[in-house]
C-alpha atoms as a PDB file:
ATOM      1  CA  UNK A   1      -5.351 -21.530  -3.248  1.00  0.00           C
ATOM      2  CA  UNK A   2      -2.433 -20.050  -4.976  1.00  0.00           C
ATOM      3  CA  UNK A   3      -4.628 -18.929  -7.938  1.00  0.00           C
ATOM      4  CA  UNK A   4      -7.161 -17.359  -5.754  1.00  0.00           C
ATOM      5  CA  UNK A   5      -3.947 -15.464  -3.544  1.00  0.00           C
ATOM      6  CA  UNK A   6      -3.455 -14.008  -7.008  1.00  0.00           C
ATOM      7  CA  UNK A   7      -6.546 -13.128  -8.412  1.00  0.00           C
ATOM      8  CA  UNK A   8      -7.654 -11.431  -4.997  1.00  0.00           C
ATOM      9  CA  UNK A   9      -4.081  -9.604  -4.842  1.00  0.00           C
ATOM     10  CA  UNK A  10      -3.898  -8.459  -8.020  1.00  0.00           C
ATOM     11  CA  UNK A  11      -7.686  -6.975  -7.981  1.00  0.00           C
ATOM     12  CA  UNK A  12      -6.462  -4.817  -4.738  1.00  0.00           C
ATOM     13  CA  UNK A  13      -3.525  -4.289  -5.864  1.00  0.00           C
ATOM     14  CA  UNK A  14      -4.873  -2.785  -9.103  1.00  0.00           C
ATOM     15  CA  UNK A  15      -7.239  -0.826  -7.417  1.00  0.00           C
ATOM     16  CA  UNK A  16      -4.312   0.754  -5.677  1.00  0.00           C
ATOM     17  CA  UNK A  17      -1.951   1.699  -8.077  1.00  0.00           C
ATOM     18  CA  UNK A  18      -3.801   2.424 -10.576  1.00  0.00           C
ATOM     19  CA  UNK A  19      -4.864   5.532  -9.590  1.00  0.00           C
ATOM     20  CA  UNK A  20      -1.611   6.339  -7.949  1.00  0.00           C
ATOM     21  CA  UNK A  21       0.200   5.933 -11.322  1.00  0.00           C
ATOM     22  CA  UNK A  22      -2.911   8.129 -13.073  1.00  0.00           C
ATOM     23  CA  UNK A  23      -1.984  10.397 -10.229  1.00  0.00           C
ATOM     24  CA  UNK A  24       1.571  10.897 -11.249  1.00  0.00           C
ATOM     25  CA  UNK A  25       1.455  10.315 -14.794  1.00  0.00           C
ATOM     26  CA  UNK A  26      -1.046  13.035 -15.141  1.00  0.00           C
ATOM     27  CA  UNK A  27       1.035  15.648 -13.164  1.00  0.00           C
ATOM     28  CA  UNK A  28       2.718  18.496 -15.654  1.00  0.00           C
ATOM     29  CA  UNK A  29       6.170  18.473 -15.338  1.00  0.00           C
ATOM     30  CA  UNK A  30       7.341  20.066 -12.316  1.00  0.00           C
ATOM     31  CA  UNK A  31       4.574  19.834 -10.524  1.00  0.00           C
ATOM     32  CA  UNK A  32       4.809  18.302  -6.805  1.00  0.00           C
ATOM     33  CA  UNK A  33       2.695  15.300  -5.938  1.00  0.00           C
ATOM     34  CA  UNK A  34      -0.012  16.445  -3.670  1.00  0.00           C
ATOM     35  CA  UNK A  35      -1.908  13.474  -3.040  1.00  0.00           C
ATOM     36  CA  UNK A  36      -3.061  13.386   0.431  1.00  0.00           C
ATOM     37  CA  UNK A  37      -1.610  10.675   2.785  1.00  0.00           C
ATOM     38  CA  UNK A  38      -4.880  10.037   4.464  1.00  0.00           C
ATOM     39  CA  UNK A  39      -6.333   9.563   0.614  1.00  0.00           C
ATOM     40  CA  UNK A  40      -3.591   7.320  -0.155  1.00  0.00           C
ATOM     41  CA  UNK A  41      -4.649   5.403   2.790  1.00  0.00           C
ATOM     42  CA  UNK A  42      -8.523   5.427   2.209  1.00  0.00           C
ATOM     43  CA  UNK A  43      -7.701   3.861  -1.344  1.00  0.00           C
ATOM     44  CA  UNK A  44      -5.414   1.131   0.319  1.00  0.00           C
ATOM     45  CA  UNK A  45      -8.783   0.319   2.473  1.00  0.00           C
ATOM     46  CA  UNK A  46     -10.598   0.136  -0.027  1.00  0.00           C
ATOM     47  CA  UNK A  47      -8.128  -2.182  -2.238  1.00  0.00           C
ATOM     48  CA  UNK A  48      -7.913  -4.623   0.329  1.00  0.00           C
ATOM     49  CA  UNK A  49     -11.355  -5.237   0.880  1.00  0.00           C
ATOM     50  CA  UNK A  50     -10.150  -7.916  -1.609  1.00  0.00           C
ATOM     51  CA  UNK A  51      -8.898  -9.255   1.501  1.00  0.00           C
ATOM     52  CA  UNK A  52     -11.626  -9.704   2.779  1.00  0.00           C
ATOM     53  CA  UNK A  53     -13.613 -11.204  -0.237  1.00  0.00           C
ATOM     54  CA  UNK A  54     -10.541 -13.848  -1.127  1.00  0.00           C
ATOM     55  CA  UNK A  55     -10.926 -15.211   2.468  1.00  0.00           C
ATOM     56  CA  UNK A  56     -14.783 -15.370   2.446  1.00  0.00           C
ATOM     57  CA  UNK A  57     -15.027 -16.978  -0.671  1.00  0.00           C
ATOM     58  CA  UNK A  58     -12.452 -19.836   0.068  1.00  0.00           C
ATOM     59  CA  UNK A  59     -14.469 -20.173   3.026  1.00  0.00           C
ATOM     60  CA  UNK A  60     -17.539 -20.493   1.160  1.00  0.00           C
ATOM     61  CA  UNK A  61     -16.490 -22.202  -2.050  1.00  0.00           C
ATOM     62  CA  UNK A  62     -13.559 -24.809  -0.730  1.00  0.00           C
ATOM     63  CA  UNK A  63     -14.082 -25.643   2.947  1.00  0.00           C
ATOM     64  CA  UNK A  64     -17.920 -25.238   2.687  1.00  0.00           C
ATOM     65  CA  UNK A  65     -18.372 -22.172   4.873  1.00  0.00           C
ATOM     66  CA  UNK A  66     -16.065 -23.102   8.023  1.00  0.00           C
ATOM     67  CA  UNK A  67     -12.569 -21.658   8.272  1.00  0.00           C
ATOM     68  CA  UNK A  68      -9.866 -21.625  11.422  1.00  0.00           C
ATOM     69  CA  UNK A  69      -8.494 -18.260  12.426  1.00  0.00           C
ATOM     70  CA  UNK A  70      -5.296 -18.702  11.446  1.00  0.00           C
ATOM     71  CA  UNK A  71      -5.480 -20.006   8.011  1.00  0.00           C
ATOM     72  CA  UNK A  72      -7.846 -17.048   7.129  1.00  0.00           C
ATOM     73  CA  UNK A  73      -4.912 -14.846   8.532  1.00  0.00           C
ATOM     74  CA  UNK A  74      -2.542 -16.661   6.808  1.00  0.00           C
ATOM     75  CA  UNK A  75      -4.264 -16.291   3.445  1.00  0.00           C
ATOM     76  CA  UNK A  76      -5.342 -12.303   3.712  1.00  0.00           C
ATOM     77  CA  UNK A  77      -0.935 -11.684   4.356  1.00  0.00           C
ATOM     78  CA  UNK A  78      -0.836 -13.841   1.366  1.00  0.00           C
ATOM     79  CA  UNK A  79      -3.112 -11.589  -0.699  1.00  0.00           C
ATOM     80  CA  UNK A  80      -2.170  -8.534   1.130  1.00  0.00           C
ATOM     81  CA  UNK A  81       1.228  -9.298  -0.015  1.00  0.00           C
ATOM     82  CA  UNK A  82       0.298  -9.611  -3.610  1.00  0.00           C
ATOM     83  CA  UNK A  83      -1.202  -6.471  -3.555  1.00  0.00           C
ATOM     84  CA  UNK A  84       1.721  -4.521  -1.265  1.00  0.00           C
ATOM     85  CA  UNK A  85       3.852  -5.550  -4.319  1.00  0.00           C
ATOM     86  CA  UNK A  86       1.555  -4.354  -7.124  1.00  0.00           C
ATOM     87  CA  UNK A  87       1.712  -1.071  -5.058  1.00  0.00           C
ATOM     88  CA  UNK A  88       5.744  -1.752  -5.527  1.00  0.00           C
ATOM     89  CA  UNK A  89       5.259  -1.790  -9.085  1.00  0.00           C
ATOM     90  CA  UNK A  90       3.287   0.914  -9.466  1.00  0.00           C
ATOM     91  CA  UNK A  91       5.147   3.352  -7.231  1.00  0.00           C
ATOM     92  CA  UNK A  92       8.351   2.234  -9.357  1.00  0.00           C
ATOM     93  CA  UNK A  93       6.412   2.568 -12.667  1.00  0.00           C
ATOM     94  CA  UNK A  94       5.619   6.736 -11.267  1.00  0.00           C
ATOM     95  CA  UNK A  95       9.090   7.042 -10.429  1.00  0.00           C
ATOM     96  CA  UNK A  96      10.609   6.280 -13.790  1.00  0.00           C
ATOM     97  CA  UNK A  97       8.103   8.319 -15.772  1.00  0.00           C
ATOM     98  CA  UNK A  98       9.333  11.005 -13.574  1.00  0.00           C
ATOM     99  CA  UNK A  99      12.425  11.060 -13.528  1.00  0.00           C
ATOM    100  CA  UNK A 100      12.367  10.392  -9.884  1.00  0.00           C
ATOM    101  CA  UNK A 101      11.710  13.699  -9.130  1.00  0.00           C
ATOM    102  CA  UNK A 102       9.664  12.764  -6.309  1.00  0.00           C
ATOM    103  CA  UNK A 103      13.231  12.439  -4.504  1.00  0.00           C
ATOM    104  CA  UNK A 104      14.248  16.154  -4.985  1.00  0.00           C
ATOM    105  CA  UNK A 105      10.235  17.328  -4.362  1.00  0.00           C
ATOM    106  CA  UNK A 106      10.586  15.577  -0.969  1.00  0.00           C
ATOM    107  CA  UNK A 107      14.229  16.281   0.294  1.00  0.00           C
ATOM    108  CA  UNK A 108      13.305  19.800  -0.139  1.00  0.00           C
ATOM    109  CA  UNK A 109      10.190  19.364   1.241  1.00  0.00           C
ATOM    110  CA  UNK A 110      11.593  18.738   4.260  1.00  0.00           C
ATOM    111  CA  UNK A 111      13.956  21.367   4.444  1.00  0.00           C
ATOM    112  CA  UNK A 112      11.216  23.898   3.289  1.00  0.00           C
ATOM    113  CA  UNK A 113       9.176  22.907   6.474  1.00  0.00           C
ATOM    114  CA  UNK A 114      11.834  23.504   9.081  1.00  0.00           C
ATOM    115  CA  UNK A 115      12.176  27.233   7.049  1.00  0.00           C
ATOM    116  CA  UNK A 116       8.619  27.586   7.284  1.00  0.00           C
ATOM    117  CA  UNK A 117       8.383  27.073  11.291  1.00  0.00           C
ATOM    118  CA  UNK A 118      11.116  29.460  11.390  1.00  0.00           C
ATOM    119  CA  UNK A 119      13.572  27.168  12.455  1.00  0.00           C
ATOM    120  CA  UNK A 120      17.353  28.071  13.585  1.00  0.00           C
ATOM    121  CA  UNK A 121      20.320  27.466  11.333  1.00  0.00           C
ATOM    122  CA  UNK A 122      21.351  24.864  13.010  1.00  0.00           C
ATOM    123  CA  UNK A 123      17.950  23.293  12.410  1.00  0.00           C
ATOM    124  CA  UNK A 124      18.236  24.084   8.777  1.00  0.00           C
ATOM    125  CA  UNK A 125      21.575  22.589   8.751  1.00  0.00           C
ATOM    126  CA  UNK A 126      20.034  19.163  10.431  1.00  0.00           C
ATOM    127  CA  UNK A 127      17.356  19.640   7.859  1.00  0.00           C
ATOM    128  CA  UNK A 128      19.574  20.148   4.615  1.00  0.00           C
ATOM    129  CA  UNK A 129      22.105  17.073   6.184  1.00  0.00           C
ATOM    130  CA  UNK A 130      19.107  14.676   6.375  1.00  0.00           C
ATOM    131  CA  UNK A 131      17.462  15.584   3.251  1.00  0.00           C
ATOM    132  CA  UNK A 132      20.679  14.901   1.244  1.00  0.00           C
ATOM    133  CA  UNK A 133      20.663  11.135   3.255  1.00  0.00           C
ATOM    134  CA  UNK A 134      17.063  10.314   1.987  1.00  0.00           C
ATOM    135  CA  UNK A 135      18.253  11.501  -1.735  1.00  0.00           C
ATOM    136  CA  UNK A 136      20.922   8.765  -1.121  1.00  0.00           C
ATOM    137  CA  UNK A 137      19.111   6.218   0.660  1.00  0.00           C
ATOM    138  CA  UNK A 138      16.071   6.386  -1.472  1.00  0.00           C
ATOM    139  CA  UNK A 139      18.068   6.499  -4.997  1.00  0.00           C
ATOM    140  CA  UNK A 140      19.056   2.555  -3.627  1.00  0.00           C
ATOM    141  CA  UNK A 141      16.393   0.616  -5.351  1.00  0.00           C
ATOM    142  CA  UNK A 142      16.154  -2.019  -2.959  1.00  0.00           C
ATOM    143  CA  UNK A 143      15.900   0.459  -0.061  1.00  0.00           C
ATOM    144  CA  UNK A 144      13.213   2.121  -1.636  1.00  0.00           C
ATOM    145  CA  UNK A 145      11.330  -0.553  -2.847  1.00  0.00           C
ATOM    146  CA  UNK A 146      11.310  -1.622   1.269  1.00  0.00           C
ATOM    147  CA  UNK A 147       9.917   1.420   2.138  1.00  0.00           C
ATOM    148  CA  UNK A 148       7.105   1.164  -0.384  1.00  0.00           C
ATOM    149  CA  UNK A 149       6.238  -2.258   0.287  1.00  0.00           C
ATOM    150  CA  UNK A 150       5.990  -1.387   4.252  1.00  0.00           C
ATOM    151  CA  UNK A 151       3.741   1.614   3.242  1.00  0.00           C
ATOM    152  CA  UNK A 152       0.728  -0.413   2.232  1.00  0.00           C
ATOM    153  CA  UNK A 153       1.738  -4.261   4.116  1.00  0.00           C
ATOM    154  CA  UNK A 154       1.012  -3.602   7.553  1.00  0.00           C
ATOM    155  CA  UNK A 155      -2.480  -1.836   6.634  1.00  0.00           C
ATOM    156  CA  UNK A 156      -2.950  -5.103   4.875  1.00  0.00           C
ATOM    157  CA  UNK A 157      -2.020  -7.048   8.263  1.00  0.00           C
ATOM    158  CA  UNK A 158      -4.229  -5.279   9.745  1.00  0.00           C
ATOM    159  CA  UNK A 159      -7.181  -5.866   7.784  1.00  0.00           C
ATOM    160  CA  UNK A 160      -6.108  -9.478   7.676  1.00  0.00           C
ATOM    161  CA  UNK A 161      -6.173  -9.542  11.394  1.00  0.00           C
ATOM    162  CA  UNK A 162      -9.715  -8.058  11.431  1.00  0.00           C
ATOM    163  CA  UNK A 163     -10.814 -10.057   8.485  1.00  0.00           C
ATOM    164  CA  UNK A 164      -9.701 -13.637   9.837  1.00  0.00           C
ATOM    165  CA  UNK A 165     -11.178 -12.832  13.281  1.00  0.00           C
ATOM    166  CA  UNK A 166     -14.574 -11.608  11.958  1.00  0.00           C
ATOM    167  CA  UNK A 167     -15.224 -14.863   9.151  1.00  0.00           C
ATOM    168  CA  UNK A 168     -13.919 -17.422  11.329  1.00  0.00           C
ATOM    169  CA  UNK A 169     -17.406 -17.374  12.746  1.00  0.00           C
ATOM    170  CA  UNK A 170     -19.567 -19.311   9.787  1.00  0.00           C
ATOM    171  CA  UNK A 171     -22.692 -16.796  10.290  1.00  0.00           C
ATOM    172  CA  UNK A 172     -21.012 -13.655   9.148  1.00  0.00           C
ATOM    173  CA  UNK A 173     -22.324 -13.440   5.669  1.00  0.00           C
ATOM    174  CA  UNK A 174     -22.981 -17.097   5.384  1.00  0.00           C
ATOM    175  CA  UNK A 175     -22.964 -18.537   1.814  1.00  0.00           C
ATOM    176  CA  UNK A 176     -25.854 -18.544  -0.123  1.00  0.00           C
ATOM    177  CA  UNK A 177     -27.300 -21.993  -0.356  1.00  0.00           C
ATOM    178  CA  UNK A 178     -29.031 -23.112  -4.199  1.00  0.00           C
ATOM    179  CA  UNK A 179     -32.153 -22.382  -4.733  1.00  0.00           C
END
């Protein structure tokens, strides 16, 4: 089981960072990383439909097209986990090449949109005070690592929820007998 937890992980987790590290390695220096949240998201779907297909085919292939609710939940967090950290990697990987510049791009992100909503100074202030607290929090590596790993795990629970639920029934996408 162990092999397939990390042949199904690493195929979504691939599929996710991947393109995220294209993404940032392909950015000209500068250049602020635009990438949509709800894109991000769609291609963290779509990665762990591996969830999906690791608990189907141990279904299929070792317990001969039966499996319990919880052990199909248990085994998408397992390959949802896999993957979460591949995203870890990958997010890390963009980082470094860099220069973490991602930190700066956001604290003042977040200062920029209180200016833009014309907010008071005291607002700015507020704004400015917790921008220079995620530079700080975020240049921990552990800390930031966390907050990656939460980005993509519970949208892995999720699907490993729905997945477990919807194959515990043995005539969802049954497996194909011999001809």
């Amino acid at each position: 089981m162990i092999g397939l937890i990390l042949v199904y992980g690493s195929i979504g987790g691939l599929i996710v960072a991947v393109p995220m590290v294209w993404h940032m390695l392909s950015l000209a220096p500068g250049e602020a990383p635009m990438m949509s949240m709800l894109l991000t998201y769609l291609v963290m779907l779509v990665a762990l439909t591996s969830v999906f297909l690791g608990i189907k085919s141990y279904r299929d292939k070792v317990l001969g097209g039966a499996i319990r609710f919880l052990p199909a939940f248990c085994l998408g967090l397992a390959i949802s986990a896999v993957a979460s950290l591949f995203y870890v990697v990958g997010w890390e990987i963009s980082m470094a090449y860099t220069n973490f510049e991602f930190t700066n791009w956001y604290a003042n992100f977040m200062v920029e949109s209180v200016r833009a909503r014309g907010g008071t100074a005291a607002e700015l202030a507020q704004a400015a005070a917790d921008a220079q607290a995620f530079r700080a929090m975020y240049a921990q590596p552990l800390n930031r690592m966390s907050m990656t790993f939460v980005e993509m795990f519970p949208v892995g629970l999720l699907v490993s929820l729905i997945s477990a639920a919807v194959l515990r029934n043995s005539r969802v996408l049954p497996a194909r007998q011999p001809a």
